[in-house]
Protein backbone atom coordinates (compact mmCIF):
# COMPACT_ATOMS: atom_id res chain seq x y z
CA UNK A 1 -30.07 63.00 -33.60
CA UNK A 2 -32.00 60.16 -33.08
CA UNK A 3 -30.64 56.65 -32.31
CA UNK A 4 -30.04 54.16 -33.80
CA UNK A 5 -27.85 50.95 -35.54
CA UNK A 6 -27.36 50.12 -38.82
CA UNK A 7 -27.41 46.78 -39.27
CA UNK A 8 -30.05 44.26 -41.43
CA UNK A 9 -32.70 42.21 -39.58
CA UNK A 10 -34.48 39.42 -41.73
CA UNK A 11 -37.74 40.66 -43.33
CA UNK A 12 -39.79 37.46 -41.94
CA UNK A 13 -40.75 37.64 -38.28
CA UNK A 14 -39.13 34.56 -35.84
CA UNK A 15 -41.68 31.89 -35.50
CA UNK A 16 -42.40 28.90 -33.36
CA UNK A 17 -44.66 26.34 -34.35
CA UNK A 18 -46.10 28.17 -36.91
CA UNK A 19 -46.96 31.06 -34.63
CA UNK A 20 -44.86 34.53 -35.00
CA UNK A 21 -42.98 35.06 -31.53
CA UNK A 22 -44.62 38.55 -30.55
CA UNK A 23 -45.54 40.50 -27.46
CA UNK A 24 -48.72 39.25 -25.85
CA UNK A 25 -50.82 40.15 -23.47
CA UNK A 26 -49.78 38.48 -20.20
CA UNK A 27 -47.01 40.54 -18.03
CA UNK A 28 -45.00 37.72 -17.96
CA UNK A 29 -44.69 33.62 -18.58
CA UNK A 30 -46.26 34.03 -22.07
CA UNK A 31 -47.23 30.79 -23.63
CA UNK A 32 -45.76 30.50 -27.28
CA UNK A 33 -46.82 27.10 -28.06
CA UNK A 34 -50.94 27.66 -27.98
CA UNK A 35 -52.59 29.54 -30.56
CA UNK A 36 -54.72 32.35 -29.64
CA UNK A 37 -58.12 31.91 -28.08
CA UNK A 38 -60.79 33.58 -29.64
CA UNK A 39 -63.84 33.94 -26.95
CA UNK A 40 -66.02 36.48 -25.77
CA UNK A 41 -66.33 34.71 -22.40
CA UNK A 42 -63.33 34.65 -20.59
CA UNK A 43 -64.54 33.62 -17.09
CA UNK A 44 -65.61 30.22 -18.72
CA UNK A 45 -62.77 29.80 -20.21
CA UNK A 46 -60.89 30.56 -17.04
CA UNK A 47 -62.73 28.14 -15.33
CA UNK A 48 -62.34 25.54 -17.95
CA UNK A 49 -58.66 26.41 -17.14
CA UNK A 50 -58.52 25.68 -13.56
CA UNK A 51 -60.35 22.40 -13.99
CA UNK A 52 -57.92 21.29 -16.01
CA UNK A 53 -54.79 22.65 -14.07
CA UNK A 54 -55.72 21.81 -10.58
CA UNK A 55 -53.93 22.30 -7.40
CA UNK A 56 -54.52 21.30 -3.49
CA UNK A 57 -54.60 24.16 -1.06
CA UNK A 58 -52.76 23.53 1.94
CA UNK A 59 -51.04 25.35 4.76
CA UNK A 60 -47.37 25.61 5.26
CA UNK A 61 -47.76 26.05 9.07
CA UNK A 62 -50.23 23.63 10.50
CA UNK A 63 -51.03 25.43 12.99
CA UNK A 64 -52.14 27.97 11.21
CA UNK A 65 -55.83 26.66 10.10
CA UNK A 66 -56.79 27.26 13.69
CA UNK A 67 -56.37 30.95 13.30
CA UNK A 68 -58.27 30.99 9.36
CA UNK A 69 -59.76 28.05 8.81
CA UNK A 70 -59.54 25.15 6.68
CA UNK A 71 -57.20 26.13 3.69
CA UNK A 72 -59.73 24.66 1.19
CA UNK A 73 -61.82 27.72 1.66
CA UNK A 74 -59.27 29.59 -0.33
CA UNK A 75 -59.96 28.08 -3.28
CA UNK A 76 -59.39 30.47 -6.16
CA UNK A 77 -62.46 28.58 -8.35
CA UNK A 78 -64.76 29.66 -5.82
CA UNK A 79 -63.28 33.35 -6.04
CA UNK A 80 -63.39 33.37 -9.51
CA UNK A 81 -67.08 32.54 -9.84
CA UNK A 82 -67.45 35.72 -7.00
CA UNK A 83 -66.15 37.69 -9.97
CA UNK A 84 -68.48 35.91 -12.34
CA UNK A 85 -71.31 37.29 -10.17
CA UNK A 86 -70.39 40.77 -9.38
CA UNK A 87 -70.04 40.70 -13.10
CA UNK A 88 -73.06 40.01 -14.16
CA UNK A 89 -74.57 42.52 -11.45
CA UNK A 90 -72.36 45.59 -12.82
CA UNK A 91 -73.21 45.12 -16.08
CA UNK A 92 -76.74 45.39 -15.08
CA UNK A 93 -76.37 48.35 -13.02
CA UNK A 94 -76.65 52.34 -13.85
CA UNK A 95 -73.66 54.16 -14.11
CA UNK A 96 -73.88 55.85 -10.99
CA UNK A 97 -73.75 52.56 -8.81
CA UNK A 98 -71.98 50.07 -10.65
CA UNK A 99 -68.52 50.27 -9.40
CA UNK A 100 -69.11 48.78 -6.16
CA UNK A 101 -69.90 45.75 -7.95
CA UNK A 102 -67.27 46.32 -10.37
CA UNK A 103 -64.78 46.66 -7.64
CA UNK A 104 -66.05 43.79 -5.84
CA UNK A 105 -65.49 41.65 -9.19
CA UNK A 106 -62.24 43.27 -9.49
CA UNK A 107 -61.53 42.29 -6.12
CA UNK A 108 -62.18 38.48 -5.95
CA UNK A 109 -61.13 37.80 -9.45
CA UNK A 110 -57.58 38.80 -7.83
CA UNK A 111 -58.05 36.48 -4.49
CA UNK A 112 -58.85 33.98 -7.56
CA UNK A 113 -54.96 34.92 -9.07
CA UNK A 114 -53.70 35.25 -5.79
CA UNK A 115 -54.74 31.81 -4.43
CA UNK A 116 -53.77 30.30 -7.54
CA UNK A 117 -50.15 31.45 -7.93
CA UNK A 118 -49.33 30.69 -4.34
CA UNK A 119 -48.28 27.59 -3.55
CA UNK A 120 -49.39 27.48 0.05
CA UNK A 121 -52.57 29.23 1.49
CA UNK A 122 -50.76 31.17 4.06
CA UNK A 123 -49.99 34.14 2.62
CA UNK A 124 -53.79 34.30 1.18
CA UNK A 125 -55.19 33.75 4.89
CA UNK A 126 -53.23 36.77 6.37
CA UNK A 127 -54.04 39.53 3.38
CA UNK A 128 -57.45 38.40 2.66
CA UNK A 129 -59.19 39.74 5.27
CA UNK A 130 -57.86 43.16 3.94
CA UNK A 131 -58.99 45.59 0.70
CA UNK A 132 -55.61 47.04 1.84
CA UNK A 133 -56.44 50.49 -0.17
CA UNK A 134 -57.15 53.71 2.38
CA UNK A 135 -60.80 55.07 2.89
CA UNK A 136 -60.03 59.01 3.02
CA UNK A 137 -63.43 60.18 4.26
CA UNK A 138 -61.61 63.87 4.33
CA UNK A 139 -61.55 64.03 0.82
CA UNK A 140 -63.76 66.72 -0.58
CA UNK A 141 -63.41 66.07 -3.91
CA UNK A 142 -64.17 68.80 -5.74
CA UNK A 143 -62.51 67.55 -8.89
CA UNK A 144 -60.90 63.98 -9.74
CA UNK A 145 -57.16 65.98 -9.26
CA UNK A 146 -58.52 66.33 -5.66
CA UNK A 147 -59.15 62.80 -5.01
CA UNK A 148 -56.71 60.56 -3.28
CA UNK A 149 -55.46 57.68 -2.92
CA UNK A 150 -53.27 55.81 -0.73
CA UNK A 151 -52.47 51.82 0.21
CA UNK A 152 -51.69 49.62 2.88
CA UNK A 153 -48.51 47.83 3.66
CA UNK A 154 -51.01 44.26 3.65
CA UNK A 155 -54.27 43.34 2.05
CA UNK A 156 -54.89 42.12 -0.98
CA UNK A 157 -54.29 44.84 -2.77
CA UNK A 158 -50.58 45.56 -2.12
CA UNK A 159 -50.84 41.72 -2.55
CA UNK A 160 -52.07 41.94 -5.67
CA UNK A 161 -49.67 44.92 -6.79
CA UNK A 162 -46.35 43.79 -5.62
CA UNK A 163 -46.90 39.92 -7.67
CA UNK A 164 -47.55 42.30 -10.75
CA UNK A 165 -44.87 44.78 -10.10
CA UNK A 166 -41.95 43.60 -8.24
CA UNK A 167 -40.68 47.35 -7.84
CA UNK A 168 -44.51 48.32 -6.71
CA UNK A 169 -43.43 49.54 -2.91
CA UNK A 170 -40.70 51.78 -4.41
CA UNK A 171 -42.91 53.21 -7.18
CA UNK A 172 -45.92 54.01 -5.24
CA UNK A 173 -44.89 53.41 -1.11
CA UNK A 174 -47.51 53.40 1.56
CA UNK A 175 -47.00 57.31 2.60
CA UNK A 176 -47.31 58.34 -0.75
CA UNK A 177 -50.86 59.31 -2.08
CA UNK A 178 -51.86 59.51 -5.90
CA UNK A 179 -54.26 61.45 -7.41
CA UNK A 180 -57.62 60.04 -9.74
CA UNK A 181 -56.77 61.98 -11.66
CA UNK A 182 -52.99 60.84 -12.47
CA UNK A 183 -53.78 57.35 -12.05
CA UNK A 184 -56.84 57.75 -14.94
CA UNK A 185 -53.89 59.87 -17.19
CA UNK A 186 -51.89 55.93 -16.99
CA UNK A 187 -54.26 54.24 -18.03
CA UNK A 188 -54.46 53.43 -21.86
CA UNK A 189 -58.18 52.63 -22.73
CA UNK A 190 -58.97 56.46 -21.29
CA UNK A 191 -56.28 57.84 -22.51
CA UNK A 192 -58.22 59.55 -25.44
CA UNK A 193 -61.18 60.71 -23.17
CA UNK A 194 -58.57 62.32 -20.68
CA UNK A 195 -56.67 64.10 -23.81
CA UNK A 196 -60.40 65.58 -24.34
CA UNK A 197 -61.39 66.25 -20.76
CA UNK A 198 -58.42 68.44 -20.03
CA UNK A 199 -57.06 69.73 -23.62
CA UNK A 200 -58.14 73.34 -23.38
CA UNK A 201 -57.08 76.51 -26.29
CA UNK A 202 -54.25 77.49 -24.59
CA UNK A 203 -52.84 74.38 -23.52
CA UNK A 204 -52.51 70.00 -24.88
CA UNK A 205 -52.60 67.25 -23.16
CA UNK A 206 -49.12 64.88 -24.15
CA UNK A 207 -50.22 62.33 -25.61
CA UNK A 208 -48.68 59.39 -22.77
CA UNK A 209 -49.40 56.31 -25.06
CA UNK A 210 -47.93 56.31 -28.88
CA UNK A 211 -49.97 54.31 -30.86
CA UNK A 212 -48.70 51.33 -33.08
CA UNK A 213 -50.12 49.83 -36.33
CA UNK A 214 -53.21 48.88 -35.75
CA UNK A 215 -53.76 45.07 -35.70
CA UNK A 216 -49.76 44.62 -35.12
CA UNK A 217 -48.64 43.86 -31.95
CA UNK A 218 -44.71 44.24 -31.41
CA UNK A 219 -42.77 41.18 -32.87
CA UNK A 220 -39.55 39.39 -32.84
CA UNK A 221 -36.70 39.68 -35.55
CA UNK A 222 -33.61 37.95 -36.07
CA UNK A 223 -30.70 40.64 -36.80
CA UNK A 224 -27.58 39.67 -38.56
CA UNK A 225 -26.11 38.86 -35.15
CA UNK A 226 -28.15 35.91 -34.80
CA UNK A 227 -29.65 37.51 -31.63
CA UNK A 228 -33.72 38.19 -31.52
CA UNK A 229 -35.17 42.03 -31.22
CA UNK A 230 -38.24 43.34 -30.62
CA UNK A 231 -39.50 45.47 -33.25
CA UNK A 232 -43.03 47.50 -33.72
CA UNK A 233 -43.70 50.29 -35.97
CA UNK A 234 -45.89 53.43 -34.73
CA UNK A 235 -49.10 54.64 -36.83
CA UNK A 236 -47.92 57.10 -38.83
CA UNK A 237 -51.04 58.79 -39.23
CA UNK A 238 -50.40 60.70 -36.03
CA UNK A 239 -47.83 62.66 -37.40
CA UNK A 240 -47.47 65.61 -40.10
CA UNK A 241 -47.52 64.02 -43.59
CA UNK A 242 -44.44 65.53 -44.49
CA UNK A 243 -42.15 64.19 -41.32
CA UNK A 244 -40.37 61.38 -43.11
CA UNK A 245 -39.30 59.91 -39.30
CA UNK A 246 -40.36 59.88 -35.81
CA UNK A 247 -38.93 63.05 -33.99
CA UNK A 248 -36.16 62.60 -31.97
CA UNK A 249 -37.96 63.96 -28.90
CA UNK A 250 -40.57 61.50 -29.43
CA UNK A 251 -38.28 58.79 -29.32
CA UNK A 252 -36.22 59.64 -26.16
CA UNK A 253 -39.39 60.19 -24.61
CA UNK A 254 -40.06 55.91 -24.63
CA UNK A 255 -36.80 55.24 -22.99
CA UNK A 256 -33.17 54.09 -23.75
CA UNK A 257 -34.02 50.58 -24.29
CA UNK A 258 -35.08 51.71 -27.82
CA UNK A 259 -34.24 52.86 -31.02
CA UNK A 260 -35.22 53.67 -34.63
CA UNK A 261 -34.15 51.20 -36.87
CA UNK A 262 -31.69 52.16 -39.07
CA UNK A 263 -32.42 55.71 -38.77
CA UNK A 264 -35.55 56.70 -40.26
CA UNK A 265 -38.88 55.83 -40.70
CA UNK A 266 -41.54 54.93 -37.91
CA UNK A 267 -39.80 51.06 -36.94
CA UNK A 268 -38.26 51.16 -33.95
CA UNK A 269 -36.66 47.86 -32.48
CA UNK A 270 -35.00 47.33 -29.09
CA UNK A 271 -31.45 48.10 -28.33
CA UNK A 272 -30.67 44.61 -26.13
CA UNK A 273 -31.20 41.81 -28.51
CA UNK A 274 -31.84 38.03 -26.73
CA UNK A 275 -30.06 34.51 -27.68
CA UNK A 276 -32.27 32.97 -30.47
CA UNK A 277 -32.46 29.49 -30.10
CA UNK A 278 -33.38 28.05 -33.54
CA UNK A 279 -34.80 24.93 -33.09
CA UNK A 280 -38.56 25.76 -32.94
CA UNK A 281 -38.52 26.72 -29.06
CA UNK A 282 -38.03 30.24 -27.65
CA UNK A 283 -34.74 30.45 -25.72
CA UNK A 284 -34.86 31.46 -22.08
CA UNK A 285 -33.16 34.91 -22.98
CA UNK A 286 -36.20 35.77 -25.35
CA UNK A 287 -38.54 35.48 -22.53
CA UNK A 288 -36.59 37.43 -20.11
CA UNK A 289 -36.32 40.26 -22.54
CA UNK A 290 -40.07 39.51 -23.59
CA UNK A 291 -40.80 40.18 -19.63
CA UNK A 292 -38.77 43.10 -19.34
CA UNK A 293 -40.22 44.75 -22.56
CA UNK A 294 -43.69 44.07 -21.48
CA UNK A 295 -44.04 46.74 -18.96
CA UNK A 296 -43.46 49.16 -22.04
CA UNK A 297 -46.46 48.49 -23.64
CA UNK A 298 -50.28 48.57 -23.11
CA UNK A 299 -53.37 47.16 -25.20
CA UNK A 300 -57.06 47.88 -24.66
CA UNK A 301 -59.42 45.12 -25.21
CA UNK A 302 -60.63 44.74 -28.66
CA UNK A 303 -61.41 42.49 -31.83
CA UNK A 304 -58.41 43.93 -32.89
CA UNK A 305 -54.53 44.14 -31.47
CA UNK A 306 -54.48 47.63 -30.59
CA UNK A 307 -50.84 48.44 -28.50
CA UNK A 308 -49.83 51.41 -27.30
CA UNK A 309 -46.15 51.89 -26.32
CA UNK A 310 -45.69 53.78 -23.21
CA UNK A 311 -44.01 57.26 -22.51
CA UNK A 312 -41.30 57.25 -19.89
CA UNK A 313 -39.93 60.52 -19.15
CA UNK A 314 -38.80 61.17 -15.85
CA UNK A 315 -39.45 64.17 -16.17
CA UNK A 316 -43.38 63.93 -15.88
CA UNK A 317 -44.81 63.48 -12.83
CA UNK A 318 -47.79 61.97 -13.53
CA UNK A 319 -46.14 59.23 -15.00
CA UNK A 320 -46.94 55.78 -13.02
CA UNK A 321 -44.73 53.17 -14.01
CA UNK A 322 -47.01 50.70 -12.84
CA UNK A 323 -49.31 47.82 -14.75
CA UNK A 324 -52.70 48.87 -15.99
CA UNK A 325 -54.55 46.29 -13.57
CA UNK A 326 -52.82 47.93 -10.25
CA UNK A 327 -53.80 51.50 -10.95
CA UNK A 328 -56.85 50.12 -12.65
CA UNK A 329 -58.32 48.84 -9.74
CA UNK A 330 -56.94 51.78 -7.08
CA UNK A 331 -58.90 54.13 -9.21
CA UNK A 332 -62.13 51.80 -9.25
CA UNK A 333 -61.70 50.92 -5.45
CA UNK A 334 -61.59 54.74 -5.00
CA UNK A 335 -64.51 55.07 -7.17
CA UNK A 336 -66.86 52.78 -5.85
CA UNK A 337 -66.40 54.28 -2.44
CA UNK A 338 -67.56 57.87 -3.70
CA UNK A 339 -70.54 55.76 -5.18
CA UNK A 340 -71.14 53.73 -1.95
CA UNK A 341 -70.37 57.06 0.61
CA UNK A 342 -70.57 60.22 -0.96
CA UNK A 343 -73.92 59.75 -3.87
CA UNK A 344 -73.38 63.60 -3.89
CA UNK A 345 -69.93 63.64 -4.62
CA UNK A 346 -70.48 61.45 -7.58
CA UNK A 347 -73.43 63.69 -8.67
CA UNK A 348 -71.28 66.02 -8.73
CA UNK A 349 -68.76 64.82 -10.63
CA UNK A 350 -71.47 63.06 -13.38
CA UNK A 351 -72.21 66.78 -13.65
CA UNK A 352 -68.91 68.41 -13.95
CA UNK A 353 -66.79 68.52 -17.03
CA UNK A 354 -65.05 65.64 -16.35
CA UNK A 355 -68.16 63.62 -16.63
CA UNK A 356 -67.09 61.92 -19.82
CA UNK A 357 -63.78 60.63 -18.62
CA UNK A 358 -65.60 59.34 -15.45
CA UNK A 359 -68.17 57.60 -17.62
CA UNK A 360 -65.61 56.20 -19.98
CA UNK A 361 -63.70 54.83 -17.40
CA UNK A 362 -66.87 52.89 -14.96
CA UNK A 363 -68.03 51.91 -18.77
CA UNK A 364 -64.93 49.70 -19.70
CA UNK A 365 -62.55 49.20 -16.57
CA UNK A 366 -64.14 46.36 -15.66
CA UNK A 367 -64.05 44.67 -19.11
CA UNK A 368 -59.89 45.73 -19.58
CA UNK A 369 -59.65 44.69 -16.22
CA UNK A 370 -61.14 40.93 -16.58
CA UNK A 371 -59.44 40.58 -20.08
CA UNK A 372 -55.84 41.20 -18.81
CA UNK A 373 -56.38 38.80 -15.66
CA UNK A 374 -57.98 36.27 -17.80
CA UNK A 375 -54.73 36.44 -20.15
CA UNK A 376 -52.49 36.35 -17.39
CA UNK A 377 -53.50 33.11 -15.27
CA UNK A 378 -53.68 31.30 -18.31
CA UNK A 379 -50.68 32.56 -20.06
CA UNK A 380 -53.02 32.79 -23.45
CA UNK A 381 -54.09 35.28 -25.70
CA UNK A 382 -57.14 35.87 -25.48
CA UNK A 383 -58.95 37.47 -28.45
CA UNK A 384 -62.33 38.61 -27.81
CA UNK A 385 -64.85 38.15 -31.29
CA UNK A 386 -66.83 41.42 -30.77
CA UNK A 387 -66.94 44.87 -28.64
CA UNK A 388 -69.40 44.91 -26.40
């Protein structure tokens, strides 16, 4: 049976300051108090950001700039505009050489992060230097399940990872070597090419990421305990007309931190409600639980809220439980090098029936890529006006 509590929550979603109190798009420190920003330029608007939200970059250890250099070179406006460039140059390239400036972008608009978040420029100094992601020149690659990749212990991209993922060592450690083609199955915005790349007569892909209501990200409700719970409801178009609830199997498959509401129907709400504060500020507890909840759920970039709650079975290995940006830019470092190294390779694959997942994926990584970093130094959401 599935689960669930019966109990009332209020039919009006929590607010603060006139804004509902809802899952956004950062991983974490989500800004309730400003509205939404509505842009289809999000490196100006980062940059408009750090000018106004400035900060020295020093050393710790002294001694130290002998060894790197001054610590003002690790300025994270001048790696930002690095990203602005690379940009500009991939989204003037052909397909089949883009990623390397894609990667590149993806690369110093994370030094930018990086050398923002940290407080001192010693850290930066030592795993800048480093891509910290594994060249595997043995790799044949005959198909994207037969492409590796592996990480470093330092460099920025462990770097990177671990501030995004505490847990990132233990999900994915340095021995351990993923596959393209697992890391392309986590990642939402392909999600629908790889369920057509690999879906064959005999045999489905599962579907990894449930789709919610279009337009309706999850949101906050006030139960009759007083605490707040997060509640979304998934499209029911997905399912037979005459299935008046979401399976049971469907719902264990997201995890034991939820549960169908009441017992039917598509809402489902989460089972650890936080301390609502109620005086038109959100309550410490609400933003743990809105941190922890946040690795649940993915959105690709569009004019519209489009979430996607997350599968979790254990009992799929090609389940990542990582963030979208980590494996998002393993699988365009890996990418770029078959572009940079092995032309061939890449012909081949353009060529092979995975073509259209490969295309899909150098076509809008970048952008998904950009728009969650850009939402997550700024602690905004960040609405862009069009698709490009």
């Amino acid at each position: 049976m599935p689960r669930h509590t019966i109990f009332e929550m209020s039919d009006r979603p929590l607010y603060v300051n006139n804004r509902k109190v809802r899952l956004e798009k950062p991983y974490f420190d989500q800004d309730y108090q400003k509205a939404t920003v509505l842009t289809d330029d999000s490196f100006t608007f980062v940059s408009f950001y750090y000018s106004t939200h400035r900060k020295a970059m020093k050393y710790y250890d002294s001694k130290l700039q002998a060894k790197y250099g001054k610590a003002t070179q690790y300025s994270y406006e001048f790696y930002w505009k690095q990203a602005e460039t690379f940009y500009k140059s991939a989204k003037n390239m052909p397909i089949e050489s883009a990623p390397v400036a894609a990667y590149y972008c993806m690369l110093n608009a994370a030094k930018s992060y990086l050398a923002y978040v940290y407080e001192y420029a010693d850290e930066c100094a030592k795993h800048f230097g480093m891509h910290g992601l594994n060249e595997d020149q043995s790799d044949l690659g005959v198909d994207l399940n037969t492409i590796s990749i592996k990480h470093k212990q330092h460099g920025v991209f462990p770097m990177f990872a671990e501030k995004l993922d505490t847990d990132f060592m233990n999900i994915w450690p340095v021995s351990h070597a993923n596959s393209l083609k697992a890391i392309l199955y986590n990642l939402p915005f392909v999600h629908r090419a790889y369920s057509m790349t690999y879906t064959t007569r005999n045999k489905k892909v599962e579907e990894l990421f449930l789709p919610l209501v279009p337009g309706k990200a999850p949101t906050f409700y006030k139960g009759n305990d007083g605490k707040a719970y997060l509640v979304f409801d998934l499209e029911r178009s997905n399912y037979l007309l005459n299935i008046q609830s979401i399976p049971s199997s469907i719902l264990s498959s997201i995890g034991p931190e939820f549960e169908l509401y009441n017992g039917k129907g598509f809402t489902i709400k989460s089972v650890n409600g936080a301390k609502w504060n109620g005086n038109g500020s959100v309550s410490s507890e609400v933003k743990d639980l809105t941190t922890s909840m946040r690795k649940h759920f993915a959105y690709i970039k569009s004019s519209r809220r489009l979430w996607y709650v997350k599968k979790d079975s254990s009992s799929n290995p090609d389940i990542i439980n990582l963030s979208t940006m980590t494996l998002n830019m393993a699988a365009m470092h890996r990418v770029s090098e078959i572009a940079r190294y092995k032309p061939e390779q890449l012909n081949r694959l353009m060529t092979s029936k995975e073509n259209w997942l490969l295309h899909e994926f150098i076509s809008q990584a970048l952008d998904q890529f950009i728009d969650e970093l850009a939402t997550l130094i700024t602690h905004q959401e960040i609405m862009c006006i069009s698709v490009k």
